[in-house]
Protein backbone atom coordinates (compact mmCIF):
# COMPACT_ATOMS: atom_id res chain seq x y z
CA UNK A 1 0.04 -3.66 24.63
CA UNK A 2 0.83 -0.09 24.20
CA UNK A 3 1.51 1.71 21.19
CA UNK A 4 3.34 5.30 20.16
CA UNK A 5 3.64 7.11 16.74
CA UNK A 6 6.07 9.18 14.98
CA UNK A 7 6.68 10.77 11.71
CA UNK A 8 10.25 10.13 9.75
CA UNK A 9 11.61 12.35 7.16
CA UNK A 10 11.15 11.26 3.15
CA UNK A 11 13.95 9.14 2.42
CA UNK A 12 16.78 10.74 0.68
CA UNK A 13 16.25 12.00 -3.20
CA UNK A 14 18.50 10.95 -5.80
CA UNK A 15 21.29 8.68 -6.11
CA UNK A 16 21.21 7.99 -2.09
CA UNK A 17 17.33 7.03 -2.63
CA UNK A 18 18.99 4.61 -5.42
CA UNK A 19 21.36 3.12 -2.82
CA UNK A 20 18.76 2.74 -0.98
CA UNK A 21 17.02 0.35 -2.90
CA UNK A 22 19.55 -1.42 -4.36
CA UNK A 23 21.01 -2.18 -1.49
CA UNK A 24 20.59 -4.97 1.51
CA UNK A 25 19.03 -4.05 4.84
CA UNK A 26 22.31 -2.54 6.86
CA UNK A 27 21.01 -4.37 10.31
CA UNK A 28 17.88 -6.02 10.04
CA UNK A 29 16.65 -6.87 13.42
CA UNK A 30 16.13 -11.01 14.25
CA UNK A 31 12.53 -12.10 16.01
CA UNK A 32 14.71 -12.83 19.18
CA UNK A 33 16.03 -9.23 19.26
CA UNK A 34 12.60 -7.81 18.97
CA UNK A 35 11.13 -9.81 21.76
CA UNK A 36 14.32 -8.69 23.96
CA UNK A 37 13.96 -5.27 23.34
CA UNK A 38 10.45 -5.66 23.54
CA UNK A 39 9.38 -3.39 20.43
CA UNK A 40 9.20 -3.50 17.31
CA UNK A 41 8.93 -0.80 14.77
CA UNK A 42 6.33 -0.65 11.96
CA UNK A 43 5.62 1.89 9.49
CA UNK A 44 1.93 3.09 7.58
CA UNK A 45 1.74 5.61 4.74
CA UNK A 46 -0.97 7.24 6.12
CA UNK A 47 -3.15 5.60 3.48
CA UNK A 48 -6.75 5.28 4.45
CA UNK A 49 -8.18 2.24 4.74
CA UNK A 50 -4.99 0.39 4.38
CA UNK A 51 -2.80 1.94 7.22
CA UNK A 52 -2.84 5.35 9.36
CA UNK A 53 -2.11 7.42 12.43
CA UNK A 54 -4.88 9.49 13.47
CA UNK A 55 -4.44 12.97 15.04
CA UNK A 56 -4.94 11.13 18.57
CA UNK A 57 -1.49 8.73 17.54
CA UNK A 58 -3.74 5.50 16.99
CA UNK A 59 -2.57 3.64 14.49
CA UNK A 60 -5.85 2.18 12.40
CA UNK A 61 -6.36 0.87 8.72
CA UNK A 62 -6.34 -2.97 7.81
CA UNK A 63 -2.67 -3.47 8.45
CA UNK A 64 -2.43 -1.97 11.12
CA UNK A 65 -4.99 -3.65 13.40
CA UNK A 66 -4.13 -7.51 11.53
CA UNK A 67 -0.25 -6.12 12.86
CA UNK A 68 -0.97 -5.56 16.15
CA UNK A 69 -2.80 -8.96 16.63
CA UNK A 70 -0.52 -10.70 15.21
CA UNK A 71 2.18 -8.98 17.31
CA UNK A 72 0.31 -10.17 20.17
CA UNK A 73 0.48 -13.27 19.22
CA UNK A 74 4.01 -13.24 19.31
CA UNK A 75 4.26 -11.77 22.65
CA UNK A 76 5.58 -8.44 21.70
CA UNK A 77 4.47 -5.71 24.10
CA UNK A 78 5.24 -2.87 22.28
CA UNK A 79 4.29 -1.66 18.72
CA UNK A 80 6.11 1.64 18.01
CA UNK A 81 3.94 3.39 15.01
CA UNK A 82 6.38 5.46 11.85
CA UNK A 83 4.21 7.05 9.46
CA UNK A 84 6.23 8.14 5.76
CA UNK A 85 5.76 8.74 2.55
CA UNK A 86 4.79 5.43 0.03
CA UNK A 87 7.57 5.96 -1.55
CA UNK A 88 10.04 5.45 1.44
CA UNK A 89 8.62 2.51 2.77
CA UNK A 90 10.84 0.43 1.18
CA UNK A 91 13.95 2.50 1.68
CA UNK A 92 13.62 2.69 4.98
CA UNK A 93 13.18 -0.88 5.66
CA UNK A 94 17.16 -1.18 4.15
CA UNK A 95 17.92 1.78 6.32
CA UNK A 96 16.51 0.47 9.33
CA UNK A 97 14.66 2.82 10.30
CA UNK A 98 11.99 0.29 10.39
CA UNK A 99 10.93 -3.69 11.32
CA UNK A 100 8.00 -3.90 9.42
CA UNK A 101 5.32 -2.27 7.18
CA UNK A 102 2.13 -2.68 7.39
CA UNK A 103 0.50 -0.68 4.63
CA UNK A 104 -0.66 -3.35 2.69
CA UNK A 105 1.80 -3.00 0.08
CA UNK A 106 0.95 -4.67 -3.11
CA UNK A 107 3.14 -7.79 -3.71
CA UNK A 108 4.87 -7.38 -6.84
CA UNK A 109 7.95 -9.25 -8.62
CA UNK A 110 10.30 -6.39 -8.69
CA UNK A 111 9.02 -5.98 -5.22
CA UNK A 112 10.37 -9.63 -3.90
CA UNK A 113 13.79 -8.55 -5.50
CA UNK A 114 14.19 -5.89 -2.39
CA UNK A 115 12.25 -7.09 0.15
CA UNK A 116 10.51 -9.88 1.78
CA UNK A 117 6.72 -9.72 2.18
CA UNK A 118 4.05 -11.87 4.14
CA UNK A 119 1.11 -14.04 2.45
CA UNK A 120 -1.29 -12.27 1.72
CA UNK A 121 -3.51 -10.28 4.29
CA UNK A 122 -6.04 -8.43 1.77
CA UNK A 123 -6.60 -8.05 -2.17
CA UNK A 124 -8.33 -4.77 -3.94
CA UNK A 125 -9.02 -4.00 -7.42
CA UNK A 126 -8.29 -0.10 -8.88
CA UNK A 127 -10.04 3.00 -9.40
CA UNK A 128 -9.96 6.61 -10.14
CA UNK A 129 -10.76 10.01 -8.37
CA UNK A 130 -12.13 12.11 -11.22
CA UNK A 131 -13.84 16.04 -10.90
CA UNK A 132 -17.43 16.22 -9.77
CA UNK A 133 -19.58 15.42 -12.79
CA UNK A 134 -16.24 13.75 -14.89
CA UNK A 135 -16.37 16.28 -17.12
CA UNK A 136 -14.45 14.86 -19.34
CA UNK A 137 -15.79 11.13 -19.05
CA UNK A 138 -13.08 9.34 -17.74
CA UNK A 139 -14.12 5.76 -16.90
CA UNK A 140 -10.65 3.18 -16.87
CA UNK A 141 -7.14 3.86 -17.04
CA UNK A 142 -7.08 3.01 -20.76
CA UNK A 143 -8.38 6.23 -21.46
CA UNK A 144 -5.19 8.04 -20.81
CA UNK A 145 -3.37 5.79 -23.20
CA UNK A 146 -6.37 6.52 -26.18
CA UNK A 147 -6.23 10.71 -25.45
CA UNK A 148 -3.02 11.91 -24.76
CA UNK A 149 -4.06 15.39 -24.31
CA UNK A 150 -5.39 13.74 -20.51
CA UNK A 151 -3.22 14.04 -17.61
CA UNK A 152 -2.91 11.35 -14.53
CA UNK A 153 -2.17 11.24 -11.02
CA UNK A 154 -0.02 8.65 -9.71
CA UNK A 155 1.58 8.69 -6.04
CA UNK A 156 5.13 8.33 -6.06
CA UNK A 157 6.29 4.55 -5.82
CA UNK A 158 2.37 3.32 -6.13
CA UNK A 159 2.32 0.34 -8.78
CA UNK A 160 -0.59 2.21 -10.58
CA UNK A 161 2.48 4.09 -12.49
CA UNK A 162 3.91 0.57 -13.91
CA UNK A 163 0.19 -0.51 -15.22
CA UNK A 164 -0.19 3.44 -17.12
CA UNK A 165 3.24 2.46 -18.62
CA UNK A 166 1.86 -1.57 -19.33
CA UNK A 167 -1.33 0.72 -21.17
CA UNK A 168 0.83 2.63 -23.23
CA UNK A 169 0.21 5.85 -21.37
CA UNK A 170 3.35 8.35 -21.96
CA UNK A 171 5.21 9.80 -19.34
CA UNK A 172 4.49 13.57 -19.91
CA UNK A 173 0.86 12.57 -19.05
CA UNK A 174 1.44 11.61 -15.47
CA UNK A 175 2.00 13.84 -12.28
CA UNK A 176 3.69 12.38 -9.75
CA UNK A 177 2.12 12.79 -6.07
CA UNK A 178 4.23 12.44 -2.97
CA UNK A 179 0.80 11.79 -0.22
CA UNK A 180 -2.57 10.37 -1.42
CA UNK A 181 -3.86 14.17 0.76
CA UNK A 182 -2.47 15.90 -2.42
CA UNK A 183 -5.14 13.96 -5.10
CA UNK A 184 -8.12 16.22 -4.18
CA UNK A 185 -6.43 19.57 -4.59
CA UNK A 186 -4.27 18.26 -8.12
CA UNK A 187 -7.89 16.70 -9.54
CA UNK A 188 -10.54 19.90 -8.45
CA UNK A 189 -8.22 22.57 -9.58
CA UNK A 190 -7.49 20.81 -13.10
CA UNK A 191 -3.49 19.86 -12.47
CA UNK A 192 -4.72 16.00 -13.52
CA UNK A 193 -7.51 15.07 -14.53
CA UNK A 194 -8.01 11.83 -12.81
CA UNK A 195 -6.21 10.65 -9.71
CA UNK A 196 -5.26 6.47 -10.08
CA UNK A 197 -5.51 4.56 -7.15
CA UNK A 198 -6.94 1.65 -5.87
CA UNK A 199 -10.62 1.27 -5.54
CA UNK A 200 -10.93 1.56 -1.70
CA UNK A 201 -7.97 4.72 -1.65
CA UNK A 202 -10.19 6.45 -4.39
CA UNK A 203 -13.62 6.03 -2.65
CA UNK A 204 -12.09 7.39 0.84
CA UNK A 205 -10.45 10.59 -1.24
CA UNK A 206 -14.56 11.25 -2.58
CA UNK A 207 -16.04 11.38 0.64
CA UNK A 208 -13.76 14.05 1.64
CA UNK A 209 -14.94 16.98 -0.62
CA UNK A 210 -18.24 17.67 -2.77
CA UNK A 211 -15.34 18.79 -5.82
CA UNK A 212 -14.51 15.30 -6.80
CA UNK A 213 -15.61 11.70 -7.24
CA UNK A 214 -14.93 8.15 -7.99
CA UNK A 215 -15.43 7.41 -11.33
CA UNK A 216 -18.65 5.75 -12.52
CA UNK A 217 -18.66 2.80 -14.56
CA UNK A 218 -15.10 2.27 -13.69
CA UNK A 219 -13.92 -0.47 -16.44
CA UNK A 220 -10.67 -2.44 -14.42
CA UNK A 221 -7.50 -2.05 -16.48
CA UNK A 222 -6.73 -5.19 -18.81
CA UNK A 223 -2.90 -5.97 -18.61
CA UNK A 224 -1.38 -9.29 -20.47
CA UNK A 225 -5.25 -10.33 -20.85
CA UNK A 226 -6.13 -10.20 -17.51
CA UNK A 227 -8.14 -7.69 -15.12
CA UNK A 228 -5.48 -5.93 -12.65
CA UNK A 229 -6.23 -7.38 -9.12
CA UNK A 230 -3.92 -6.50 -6.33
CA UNK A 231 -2.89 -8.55 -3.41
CA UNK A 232 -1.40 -6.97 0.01
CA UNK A 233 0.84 -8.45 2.49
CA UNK A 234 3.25 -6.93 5.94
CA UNK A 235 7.08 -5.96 4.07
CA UNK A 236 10.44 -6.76 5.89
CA UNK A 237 13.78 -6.10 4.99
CA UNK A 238 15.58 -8.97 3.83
CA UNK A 239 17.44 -10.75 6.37
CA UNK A 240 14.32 -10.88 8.57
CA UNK A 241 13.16 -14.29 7.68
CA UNK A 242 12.35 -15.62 11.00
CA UNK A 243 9.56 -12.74 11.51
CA UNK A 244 8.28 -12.98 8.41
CA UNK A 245 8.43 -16.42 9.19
CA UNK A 246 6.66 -15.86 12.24
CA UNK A 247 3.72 -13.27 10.93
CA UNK A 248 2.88 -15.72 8.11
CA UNK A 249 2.16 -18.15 10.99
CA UNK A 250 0.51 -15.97 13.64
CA UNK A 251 -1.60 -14.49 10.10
CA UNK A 252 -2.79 -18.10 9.09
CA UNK A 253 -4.54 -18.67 11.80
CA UNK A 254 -6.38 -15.58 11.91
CA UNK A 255 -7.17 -15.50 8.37
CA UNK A 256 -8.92 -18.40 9.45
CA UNK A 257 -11.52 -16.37 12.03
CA UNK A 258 -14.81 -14.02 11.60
CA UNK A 259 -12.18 -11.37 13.32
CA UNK A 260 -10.04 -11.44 10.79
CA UNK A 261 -12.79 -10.68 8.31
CA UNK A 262 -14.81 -8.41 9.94
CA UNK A 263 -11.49 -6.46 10.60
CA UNK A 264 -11.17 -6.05 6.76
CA UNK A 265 -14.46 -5.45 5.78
CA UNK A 266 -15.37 -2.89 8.59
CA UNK A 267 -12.70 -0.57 6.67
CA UNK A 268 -14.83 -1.19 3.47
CA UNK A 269 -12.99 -4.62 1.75
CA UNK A 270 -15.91 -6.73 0.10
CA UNK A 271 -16.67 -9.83 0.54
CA UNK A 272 -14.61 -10.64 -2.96
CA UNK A 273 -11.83 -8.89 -1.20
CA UNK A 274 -12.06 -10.67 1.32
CA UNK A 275 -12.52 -13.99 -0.31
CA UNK A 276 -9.92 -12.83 -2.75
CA UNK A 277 -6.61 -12.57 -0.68
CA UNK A 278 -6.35 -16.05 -0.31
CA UNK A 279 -6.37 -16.70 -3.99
CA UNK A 280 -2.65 -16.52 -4.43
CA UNK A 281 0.50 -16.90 -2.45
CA UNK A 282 3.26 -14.87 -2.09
CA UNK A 283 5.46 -17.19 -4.10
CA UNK A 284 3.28 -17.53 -6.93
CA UNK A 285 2.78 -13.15 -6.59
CA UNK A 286 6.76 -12.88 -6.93
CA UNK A 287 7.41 -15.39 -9.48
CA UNK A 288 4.72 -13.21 -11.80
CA UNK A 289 5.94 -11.84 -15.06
């Protein structure tokens, strides 16, 4: 199998971004077509550990590597790699401009109204990217909802922005980030103080400079009673049943090996995580309220 990368443009602001999402996928490719063509087309966020091109064009992260089994699988040759912005995954899957993501997208409710996503491949709880020392002793996203004078970073589409809102936090305390690359700069230089993301996002972000760190003692946010877990499956436009179809069945059965596991946890998933994405489906994830 051989595999390329490119980069697309953001998706397109404003009311055409609004189009975007309200609308159904303009030609979303069938499994058959795929196979004939012999490629198929599958976008990352560059979001370490979940998916990512590296500066060689290898496309890496838990998503990424579960894809292109699973594309063998199916007997497709060729995986061609589109890295974008979070926020235009979703877009561009009704644009066509994509197949597939594999960025383990967290499957939400108002999620399943736009697109169609896999079972589960992976589940991860939250966390936050605070200054070195946390200064001002920021341990759960609940703080930002009891001192208003605090400032958040959210990425742009990320569902970390719905559970500030669930907390009560108000909208003039959050900054909006368009690339996870952006947290380090926005937290060290004071611009936020906290960056919220999900545990494994967070820790990657610390080891990357000396000026900022995952918050200690990191309390996970309580929403409707219950501690905010996350579970992360491949997207497709709607209209592409038969390879979600197909994914969910080529993904069962790896699920099932060591591989599959040691895939996951060699980018830093615990064994909970682990353990944990096969705690819910996908139809019991959309039907959530």
């Amino acid at each position: 199998m051989t595999f390329k990368s490119h980069c697309t443009r953001a998706a397109t602001l404003g009311l055409g971004a609004s189009l975007l999402l309200g609308a159904t996928a303009l030609n979303a490719a069938t499994l058959d077509e795929i196979k004939d063509r012999g490629t198929i087309r599958i976008a990352v966020a560059n979001e370490i550990p979940y998916g990512f091109v590296d500066p060689m064009g290898n496309a890496k992260g838990a998503g990424p590597d579960v894809a292109k089994h699973i594309m063998q699988e199916l007997g497709i040759d060729e995986i061609e790699w589109i890295t974008t912005d979070f926020s235009s995954l979703i877009p561009g899957l009704k644009a066509d401009r994509f197949d597939m993501v594999a960025a383990e997208m967290a499957i939400l409710p108002q999620r399943c109204q736009s697109v169609l996503f896999s079972e589960p491949n992976s589940s991860y709880g939250e966390g936050l990217l605070v200054p070195a020392d946390n200064p001002k002793d920021i341990h759960a996203f609940s703080d930002f909802a009891d001192q208003d004078d605090l400032k958040v970073a959210i990425m742009s589409g990320a569902d970390q922005l719905e559970m500030m809102q669930d907390l009560g936090v108000a909208e003039q305390q959050m900054v909006t980030l368009s690339a996870n690359s952006d947290a380090i700069s926005n937290v060290s230089t004071g611009r936020a103080d906290a960056y919220a993301a999900t545990s494994l996002t967070v820790a990657n972000l610390a080891e990357k400079s000396d000026k900022v760190e995952s918050a200690g003692q990191f309390v996970d946010p309580v929403i409707d009673g219950a501690p905010v877990r996350s579970w992360g499956g491949f997207t497709f436009a709607q209209g592409s049943e038969d390879l979600r179809d197909a994914v969910n069945g080529a993904l069962a059965e790896y699920k099932s090996t060591d591989e599959w596991a040691q895939t996951l946890t060699g980018y830093g998933f615990s064994d909970a995580d682990v353990t944990g994405s096969s705690t819910r489906s996908t139809q019991d994830l959309c039907a959530m309220e």
